[in-house]
C-alpha atoms as a PDB file:
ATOM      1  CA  UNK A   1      90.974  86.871 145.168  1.00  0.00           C
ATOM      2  CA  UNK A   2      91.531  85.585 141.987  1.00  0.00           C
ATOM      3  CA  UNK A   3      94.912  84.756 141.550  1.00  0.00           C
ATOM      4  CA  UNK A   4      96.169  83.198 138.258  1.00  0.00           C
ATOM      5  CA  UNK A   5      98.771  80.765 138.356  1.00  0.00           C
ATOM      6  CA  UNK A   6     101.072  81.286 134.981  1.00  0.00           C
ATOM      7  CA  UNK A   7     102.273  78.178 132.817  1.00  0.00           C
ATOM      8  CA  UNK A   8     106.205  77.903 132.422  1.00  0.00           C
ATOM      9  CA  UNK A   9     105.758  79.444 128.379  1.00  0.00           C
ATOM     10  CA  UNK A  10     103.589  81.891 130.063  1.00  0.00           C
ATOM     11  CA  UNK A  11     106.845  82.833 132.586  1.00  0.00           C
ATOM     12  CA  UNK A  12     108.972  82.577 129.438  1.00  0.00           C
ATOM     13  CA  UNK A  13     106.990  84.918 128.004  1.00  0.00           C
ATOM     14  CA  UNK A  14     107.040  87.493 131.078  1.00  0.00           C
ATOM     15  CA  UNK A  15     110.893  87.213 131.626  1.00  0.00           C
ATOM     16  CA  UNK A  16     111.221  88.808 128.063  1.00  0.00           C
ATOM     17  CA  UNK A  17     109.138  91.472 129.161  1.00  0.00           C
ATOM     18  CA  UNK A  18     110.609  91.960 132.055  1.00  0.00           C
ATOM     19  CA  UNK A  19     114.396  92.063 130.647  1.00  0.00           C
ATOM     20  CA  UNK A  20     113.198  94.499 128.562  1.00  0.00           C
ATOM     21  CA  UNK A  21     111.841  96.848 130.991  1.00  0.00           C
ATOM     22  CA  UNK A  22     115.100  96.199 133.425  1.00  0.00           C
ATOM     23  CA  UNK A  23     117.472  97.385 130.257  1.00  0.00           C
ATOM     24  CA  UNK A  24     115.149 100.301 129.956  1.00  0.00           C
ATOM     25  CA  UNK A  25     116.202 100.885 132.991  1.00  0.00           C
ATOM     26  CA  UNK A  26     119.733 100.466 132.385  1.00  0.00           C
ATOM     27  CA  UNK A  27     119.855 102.354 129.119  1.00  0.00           C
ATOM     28  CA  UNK A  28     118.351 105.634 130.747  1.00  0.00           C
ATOM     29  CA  UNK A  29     120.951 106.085 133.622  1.00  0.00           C
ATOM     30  CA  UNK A  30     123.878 107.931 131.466  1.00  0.00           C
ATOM     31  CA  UNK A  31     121.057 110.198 130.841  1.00  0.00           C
ATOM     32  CA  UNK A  32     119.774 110.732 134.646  1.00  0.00           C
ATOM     33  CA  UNK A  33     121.801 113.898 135.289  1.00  0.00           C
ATOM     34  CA  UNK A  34     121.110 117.511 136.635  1.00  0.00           C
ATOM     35  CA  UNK A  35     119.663 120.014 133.601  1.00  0.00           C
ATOM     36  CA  UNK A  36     118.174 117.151 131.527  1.00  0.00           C
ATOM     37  CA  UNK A  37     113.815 117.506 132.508  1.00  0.00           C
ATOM     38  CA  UNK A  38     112.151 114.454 133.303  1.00  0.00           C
ATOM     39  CA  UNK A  39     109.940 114.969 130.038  1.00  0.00           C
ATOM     40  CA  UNK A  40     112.994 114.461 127.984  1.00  0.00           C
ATOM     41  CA  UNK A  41     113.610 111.684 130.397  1.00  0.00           C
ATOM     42  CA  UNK A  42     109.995 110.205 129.041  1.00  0.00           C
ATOM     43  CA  UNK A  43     110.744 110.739 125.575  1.00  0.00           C
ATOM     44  CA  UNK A  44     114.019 109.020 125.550  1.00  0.00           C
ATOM     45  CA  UNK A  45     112.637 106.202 127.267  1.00  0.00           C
ATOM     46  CA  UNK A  46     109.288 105.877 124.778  1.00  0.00           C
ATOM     47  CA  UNK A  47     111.617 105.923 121.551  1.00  0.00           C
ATOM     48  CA  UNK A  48     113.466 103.163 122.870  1.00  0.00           C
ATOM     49  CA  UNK A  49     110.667 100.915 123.890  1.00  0.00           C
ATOM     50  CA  UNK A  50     108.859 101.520 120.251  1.00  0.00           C
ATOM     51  CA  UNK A  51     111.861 101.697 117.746  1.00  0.00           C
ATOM     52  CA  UNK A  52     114.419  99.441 119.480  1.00  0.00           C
ATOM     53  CA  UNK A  53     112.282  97.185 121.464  1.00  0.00           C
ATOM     54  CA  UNK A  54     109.600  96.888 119.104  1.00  0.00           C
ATOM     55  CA  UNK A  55     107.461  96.755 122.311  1.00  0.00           C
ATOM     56  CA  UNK A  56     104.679  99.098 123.734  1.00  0.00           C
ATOM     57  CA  UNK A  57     105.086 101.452 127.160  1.00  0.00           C
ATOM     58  CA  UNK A  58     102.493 100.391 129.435  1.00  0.00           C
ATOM     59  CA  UNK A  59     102.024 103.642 131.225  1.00  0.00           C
ATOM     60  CA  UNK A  60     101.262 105.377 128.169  1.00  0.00           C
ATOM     61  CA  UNK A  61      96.844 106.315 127.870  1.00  0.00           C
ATOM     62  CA  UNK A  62      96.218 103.768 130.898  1.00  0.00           C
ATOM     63  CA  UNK A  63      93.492 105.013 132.720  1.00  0.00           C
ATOM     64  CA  UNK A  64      94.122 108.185 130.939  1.00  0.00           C
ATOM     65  CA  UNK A  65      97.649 108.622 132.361  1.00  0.00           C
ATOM     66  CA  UNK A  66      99.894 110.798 129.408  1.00  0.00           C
ATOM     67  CA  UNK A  67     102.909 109.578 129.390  1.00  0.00           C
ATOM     68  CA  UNK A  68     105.777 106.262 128.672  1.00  0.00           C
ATOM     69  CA  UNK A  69     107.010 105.961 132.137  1.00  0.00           C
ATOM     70  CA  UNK A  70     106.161 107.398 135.774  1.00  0.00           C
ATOM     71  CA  UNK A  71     109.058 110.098 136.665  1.00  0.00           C
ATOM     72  CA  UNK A  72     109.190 110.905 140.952  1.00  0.00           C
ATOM     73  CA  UNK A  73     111.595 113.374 141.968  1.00  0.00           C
ATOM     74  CA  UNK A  74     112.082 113.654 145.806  1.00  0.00           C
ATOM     75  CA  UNK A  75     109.004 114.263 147.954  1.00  0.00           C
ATOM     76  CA  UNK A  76     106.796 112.446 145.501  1.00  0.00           C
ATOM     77  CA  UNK A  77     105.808 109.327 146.215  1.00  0.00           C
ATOM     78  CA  UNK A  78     104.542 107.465 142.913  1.00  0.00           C
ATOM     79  CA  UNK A  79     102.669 108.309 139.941  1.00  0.00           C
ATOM     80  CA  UNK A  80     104.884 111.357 138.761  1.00  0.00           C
ATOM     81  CA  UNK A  81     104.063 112.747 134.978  1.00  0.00           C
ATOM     82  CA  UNK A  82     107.276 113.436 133.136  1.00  0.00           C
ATOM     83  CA  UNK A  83     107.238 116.882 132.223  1.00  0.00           C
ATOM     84  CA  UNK A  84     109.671 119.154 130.248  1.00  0.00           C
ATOM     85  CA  UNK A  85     109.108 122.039 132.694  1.00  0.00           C
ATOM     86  CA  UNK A  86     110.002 119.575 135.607  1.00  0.00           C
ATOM     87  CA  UNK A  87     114.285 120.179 135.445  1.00  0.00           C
ATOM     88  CA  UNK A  88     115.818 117.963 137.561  1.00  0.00           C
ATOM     89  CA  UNK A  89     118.450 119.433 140.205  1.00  0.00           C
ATOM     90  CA  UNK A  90     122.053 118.335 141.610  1.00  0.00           C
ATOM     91  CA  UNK A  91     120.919 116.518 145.164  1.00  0.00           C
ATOM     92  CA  UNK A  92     117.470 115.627 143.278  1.00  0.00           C
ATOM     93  CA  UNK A  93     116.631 111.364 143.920  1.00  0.00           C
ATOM     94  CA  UNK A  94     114.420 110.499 141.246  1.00  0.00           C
ATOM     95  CA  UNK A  95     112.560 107.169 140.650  1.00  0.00           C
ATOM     96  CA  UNK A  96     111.444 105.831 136.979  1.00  0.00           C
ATOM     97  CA  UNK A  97     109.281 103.441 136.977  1.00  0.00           C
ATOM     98  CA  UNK A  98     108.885 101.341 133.771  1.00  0.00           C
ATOM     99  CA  UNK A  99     106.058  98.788 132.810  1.00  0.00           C
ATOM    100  CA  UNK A 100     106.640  97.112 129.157  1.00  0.00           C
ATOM    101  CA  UNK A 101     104.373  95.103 127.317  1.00  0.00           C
ATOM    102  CA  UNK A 102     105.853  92.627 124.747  1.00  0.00           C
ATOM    103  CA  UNK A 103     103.629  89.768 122.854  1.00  0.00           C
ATOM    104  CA  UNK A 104     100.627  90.858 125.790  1.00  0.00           C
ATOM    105  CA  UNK A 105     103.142  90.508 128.851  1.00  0.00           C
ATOM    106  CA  UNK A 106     104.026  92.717 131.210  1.00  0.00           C
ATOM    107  CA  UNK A 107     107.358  93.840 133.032  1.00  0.00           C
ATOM    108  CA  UNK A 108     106.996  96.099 135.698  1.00  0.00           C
ATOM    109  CA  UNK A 109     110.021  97.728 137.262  1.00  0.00           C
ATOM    110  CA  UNK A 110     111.684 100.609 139.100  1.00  0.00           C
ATOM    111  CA  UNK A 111     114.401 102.128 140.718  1.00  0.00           C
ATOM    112  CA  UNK A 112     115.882 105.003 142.062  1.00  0.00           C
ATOM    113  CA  UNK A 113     118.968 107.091 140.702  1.00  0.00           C
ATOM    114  CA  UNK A 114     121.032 109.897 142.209  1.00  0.00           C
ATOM    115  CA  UNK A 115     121.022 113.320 140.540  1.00  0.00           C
ATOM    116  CA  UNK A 116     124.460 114.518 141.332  1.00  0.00           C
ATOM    117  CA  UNK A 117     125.853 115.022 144.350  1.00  0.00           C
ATOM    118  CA  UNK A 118     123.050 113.599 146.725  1.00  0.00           C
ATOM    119  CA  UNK A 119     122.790 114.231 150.495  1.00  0.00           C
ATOM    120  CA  UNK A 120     123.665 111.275 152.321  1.00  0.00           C
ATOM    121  CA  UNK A 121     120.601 111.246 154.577  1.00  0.00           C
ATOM    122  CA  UNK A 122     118.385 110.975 150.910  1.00  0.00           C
ATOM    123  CA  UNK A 123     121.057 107.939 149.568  1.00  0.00           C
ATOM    124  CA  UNK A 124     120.294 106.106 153.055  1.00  0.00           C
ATOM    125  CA  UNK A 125     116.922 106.616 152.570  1.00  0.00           C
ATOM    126  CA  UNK A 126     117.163 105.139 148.958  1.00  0.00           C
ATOM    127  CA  UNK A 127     119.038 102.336 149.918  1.00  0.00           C
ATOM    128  CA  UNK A 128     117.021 100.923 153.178  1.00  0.00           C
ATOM    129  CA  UNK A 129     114.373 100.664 150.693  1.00  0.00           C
ATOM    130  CA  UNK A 130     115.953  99.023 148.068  1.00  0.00           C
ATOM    131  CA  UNK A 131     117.411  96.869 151.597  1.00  0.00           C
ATOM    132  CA  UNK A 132     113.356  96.521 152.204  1.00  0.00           C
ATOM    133  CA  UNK A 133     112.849  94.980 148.608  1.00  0.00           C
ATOM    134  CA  UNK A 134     115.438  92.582 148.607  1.00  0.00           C
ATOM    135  CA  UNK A 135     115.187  91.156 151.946  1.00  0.00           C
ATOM    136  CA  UNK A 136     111.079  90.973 150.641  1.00  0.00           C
ATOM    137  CA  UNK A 137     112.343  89.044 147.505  1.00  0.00           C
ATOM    138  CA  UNK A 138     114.469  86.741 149.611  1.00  0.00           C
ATOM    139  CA  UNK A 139     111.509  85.192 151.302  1.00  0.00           C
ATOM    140  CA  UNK A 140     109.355  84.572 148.381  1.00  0.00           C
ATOM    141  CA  UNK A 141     108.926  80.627 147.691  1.00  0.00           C
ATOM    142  CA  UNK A 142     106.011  78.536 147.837  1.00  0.00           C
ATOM    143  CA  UNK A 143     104.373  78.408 151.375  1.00  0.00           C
ATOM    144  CA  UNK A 144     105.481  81.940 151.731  1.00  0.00           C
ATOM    145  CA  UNK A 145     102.651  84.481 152.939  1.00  0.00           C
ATOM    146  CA  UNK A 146     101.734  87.751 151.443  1.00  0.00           C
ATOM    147  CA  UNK A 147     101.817  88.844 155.216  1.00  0.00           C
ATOM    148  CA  UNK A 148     105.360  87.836 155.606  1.00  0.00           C
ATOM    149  CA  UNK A 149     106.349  89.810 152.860  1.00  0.00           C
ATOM    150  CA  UNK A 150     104.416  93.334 154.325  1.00  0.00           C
ATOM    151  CA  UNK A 151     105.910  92.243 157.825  1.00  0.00           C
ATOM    152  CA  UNK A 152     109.749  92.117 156.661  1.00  0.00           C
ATOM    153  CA  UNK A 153     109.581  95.218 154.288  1.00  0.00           C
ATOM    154  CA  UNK A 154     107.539  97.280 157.437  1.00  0.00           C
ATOM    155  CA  UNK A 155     110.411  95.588 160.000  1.00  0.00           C
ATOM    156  CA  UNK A 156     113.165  96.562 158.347  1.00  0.00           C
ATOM    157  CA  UNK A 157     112.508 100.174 157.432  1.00  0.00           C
ATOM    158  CA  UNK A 158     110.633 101.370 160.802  1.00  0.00           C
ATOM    159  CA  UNK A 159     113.943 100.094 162.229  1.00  0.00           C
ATOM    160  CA  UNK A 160     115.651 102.194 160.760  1.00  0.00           C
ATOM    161  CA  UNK A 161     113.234 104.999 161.401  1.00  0.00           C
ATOM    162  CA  UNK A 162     111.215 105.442 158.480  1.00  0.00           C
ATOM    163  CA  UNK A 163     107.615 104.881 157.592  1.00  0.00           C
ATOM    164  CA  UNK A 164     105.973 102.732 154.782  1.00  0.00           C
ATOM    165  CA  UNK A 165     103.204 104.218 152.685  1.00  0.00           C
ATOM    166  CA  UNK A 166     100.284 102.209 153.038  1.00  0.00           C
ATOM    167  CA  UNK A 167      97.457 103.454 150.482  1.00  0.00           C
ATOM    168  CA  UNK A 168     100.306 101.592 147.079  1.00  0.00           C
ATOM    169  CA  UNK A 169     101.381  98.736 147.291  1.00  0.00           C
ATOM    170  CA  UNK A 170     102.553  96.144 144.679  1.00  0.00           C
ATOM    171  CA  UNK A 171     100.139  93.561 142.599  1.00  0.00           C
ATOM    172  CA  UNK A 172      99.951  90.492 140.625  1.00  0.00           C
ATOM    173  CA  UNK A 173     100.870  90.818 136.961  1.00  0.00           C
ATOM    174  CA  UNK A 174     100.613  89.035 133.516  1.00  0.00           C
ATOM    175  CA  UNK A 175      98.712  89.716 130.519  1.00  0.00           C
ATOM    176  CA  UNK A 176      96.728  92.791 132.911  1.00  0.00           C
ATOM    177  CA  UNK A 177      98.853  95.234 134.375  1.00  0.00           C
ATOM    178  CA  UNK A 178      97.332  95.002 137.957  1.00  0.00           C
ATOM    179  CA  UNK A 179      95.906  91.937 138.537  1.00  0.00           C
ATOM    180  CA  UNK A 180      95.349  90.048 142.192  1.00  0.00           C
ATOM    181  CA  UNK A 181      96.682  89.565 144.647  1.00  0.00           C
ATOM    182  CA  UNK A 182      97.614  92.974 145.869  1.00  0.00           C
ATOM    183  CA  UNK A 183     100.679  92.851 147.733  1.00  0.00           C
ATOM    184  CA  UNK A 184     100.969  94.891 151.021  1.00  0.00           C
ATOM    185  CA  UNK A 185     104.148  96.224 152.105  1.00  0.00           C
ATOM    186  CA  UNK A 186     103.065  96.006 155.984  1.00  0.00           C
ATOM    187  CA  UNK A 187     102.020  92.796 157.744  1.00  0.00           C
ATOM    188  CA  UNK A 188      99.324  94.066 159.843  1.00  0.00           C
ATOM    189  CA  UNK A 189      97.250  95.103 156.853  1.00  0.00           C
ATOM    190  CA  UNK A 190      96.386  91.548 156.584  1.00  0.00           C
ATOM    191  CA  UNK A 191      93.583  89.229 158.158  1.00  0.00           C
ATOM    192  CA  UNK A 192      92.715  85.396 157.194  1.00  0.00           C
ATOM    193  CA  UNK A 193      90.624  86.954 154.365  1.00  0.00           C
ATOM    194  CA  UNK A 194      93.110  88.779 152.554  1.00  0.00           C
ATOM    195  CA  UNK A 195      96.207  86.572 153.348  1.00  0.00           C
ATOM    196  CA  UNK A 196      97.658  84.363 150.714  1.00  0.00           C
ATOM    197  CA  UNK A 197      99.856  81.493 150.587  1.00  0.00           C
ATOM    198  CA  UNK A 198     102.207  81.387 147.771  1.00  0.00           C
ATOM    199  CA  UNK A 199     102.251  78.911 145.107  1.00  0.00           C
ATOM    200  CA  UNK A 200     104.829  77.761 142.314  1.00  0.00           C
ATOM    201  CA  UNK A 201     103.195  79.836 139.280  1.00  0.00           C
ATOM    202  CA  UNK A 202     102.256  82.729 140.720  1.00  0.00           C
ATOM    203  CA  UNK A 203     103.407  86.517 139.448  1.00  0.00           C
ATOM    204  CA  UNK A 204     103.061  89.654 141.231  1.00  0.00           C
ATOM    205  CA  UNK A 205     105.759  92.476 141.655  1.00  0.00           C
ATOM    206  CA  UNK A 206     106.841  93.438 145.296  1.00  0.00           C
ATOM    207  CA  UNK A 207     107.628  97.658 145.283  1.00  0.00           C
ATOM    208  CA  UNK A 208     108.127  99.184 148.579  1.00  0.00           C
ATOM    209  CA  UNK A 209     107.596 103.259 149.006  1.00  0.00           C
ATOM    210  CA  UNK A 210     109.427 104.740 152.059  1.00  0.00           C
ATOM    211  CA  UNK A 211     108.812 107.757 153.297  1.00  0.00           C
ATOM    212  CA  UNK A 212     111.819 109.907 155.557  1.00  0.00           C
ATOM    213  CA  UNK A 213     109.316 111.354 157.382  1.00  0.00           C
ATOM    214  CA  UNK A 214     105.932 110.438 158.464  1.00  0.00           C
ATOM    215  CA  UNK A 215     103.139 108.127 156.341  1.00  0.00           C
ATOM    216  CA  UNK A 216     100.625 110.306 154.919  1.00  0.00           C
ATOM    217  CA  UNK A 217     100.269 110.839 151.046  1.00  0.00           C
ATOM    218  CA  UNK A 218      98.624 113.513 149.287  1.00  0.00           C
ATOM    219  CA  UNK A 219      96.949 112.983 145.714  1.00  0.00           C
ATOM    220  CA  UNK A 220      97.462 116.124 143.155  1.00  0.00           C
ATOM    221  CA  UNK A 221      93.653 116.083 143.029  1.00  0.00           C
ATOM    222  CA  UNK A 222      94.973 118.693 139.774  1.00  0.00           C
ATOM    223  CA  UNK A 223      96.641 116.070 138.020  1.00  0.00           C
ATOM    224  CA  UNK A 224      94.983 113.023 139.293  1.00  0.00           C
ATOM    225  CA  UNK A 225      98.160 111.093 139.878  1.00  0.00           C
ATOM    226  CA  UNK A 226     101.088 112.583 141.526  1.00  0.00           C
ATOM    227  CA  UNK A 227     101.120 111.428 144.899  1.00  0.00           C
ATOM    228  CA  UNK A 228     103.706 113.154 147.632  1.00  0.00           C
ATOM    229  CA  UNK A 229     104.583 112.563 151.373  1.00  0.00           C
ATOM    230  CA  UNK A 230     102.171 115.007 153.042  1.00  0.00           C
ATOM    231  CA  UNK A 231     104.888 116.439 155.387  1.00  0.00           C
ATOM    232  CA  UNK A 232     106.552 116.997 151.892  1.00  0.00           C
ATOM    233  CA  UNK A 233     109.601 114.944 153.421  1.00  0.00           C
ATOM    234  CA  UNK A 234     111.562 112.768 150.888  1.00  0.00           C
ATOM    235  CA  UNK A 235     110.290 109.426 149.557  1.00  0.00           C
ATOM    236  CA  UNK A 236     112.097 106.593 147.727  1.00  0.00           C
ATOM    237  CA  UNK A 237     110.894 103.469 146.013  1.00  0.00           C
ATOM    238  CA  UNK A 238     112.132 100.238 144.132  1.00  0.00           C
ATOM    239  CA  UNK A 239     110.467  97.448 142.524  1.00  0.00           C
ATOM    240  CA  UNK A 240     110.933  94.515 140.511  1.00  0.00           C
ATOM    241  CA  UNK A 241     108.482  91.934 138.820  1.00  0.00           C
ATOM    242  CA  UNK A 242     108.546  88.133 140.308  1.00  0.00           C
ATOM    243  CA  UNK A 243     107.681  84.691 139.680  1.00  0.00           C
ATOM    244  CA  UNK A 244     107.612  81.804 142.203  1.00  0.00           C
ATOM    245  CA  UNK A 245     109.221  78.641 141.153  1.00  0.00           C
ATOM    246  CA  UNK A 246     109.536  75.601 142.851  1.00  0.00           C
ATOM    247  CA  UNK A 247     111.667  75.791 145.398  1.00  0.00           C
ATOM    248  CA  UNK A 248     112.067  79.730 145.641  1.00  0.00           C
ATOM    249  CA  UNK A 249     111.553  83.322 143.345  1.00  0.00           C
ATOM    250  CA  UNK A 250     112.691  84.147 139.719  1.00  0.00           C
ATOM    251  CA  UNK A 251     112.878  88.041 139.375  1.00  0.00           C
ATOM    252  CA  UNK A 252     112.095  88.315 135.766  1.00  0.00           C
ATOM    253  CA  UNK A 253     113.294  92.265 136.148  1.00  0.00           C
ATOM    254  CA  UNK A 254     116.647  91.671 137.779  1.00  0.00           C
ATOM    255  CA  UNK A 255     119.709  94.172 136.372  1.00  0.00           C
ATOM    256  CA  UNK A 256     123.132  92.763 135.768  1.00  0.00           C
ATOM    257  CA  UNK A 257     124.205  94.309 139.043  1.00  0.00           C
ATOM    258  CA  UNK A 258     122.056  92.283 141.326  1.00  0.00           C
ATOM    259  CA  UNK A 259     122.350  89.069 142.997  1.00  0.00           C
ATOM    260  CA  UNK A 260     119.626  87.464 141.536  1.00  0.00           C
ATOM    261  CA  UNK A 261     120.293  88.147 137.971  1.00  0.00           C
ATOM    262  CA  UNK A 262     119.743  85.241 135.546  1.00  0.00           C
ATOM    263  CA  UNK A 263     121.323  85.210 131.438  1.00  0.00           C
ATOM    264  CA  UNK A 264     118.448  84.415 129.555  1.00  0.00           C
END
C-alpha cells in the first residue's frame, strides 16, 4: 500500500473541506421530508456547494457518475443516483452521502435521515450503525490496526443481529478521492499483508454499511452504480472523514451534534 502521511497545513487544509461537506449535510435536513424527490434533493445540495461554498461536488462526472451527491433510500446500499422520479415516502430512511473538494481537498461524509414517521425496527437499524462508526472512530490513534477497526464495527452490529456488507468499505483520502489504505469494516478480511498500523498523519474515512437482513449486494448492472441488499431487506450507512493525531483521531467531518466536534 501506499499510504500518504499528510503535513499539519495539509490537515488544515482537509478540515475545511470536511466542515464544508458536514454543513452540507446540515443545511439539507429541513429539506429531507416525504414528497420532495431525491433529484431535487441533488440539486439543492449542488447549488449550495457552487454558489455558497464556492467549492466543487466531488461526485459530480467521477468515473462517469451524473450527479452532486449519492442519494440511498432504504434497501439500497450505496451509490444511489438522485433522481426527480425517485419521490421519497413517509417511513423512507435515506442516506446522502457528500464528498467536497475545496483548494484540491477532499471531505467525505454521510449520514442517514428519517423520512417521516419511520418504523422503529429501520431507526434501530440506523442507529447500531451509526453505534458501529463511532465506537470505530473511538479506537483510531497511532498503533491502532486497520483490523481492529473491521473487528469492532463487524462485533458490534452481528451482535445485534445484523450483517456488514463486505464488497465497500471506506478509504484513505486527500487530494484523490480514494486513495490507500482501504479500510475494511470486518476484521477477518485482513492478513499480515493487508494490515496496517496507524500513524500520526494519516487520513482515511471509516463508513460502515449494515444490512437488516443478510450480506449480499446486487449492482444495477443498468445503471452501473446503485447497489441494494440482495434479499432487498433495508440497509443503513454513516461515515465521516478522519485524521490521526498524536495521541488519538480528529474527525475533520464531525456535526455540531456529535461528541467529537471541534470549532475551527
Amino acid at each position: 500500500m501506499n499510504v500518504s502521511i499528510k503535513t499539519p497545513d495539509q490537515i488544515a487544509a482537509m478540515r475545511i473541506a470536511g466542515r464544508l461537506a458536514a454543513d452540507v449535510l446540515e443545511m439539507i435536513t429541513q429539506y429531507v421530508k416525504p414528497g420532495i424527490s431525491t433529484g431535487e434533493l441533488d440539486k439543492i445540495c449542488h447549488d449550495y456547494i457552487i454558489d455558497v461554498q464556492n467549492a466543487i461536488p466531488a461526485p459530480l462526472n467521477y468515473n462517469g457518475f451524473p450527479k452532486s451527491i449519492c442519494t440511498s433510500v432504504n434497501e439500497v446500499i450505496c451509490h444511489g443516483i438522485p433522481s426527480d422520479k425517485k419521490i421519497l415516502k413517509d417511513g423512507d430512511i435515506l442516506n446522502i452521502d457528500v464528498t467536497v473538494i475545496k483548494d484540491g481537498w477532499h471531505g467525505d461524509t454521510n449520514r442517514m435521515y428519517y423520512v417521516g414517521n419511520v418504523p422503529e425496527h429501520a431507526k434501530r437499524l440506523c442507529e447500531v450503525t451509526q453505534e458501529c462508526l463511532y465506537q470505530a472512530i473511538a479506537l483510531v490513534k497511532p498503533g491502532c490496526t486497520l483490523s481492529d477497526i473491521g473487528t469492532i464495527i463487524a462485533k458490534h452490529a452481528r451482535g445485534k443481529h445484523y450483517s456488514v456488507v463486505e464488497e465497500y468499505c471506506g478509504h484513505g483520502i486527500g487530494l484523490v478521492f480514494h486513495e490507500d489504505p482501504q479500510v475494511l469494516h470486518y476484521g477477518e478480511g485482513y492478513n499480515r499483508r493487508n494490515d496496517l498500523v496507524l500513524k500520526e498523519g494519516m487520513t482515511f474515512t471509516i463508513e460502515p454499511m449494515i444490512n437488516a437482513g443478510k450480506k449480499q449486494t446486487k449492482l444495477n448492472t443498468k445503471d452501473g452504480w446503485t447497489v441494494t441488499t440482495r434479499d432487498r431487506r433495508l440497509s443503513a450507512q454513516w461515515e465521516h472523514t478522519m485524521a490521526v493525531t498524536a495521541d488519538g483521531v480528529e474527525v475533520l467531518t464531525a456535526r455540531p451534534d456529535e461528541p467529537f466536534y471541534r470549532e475551527l
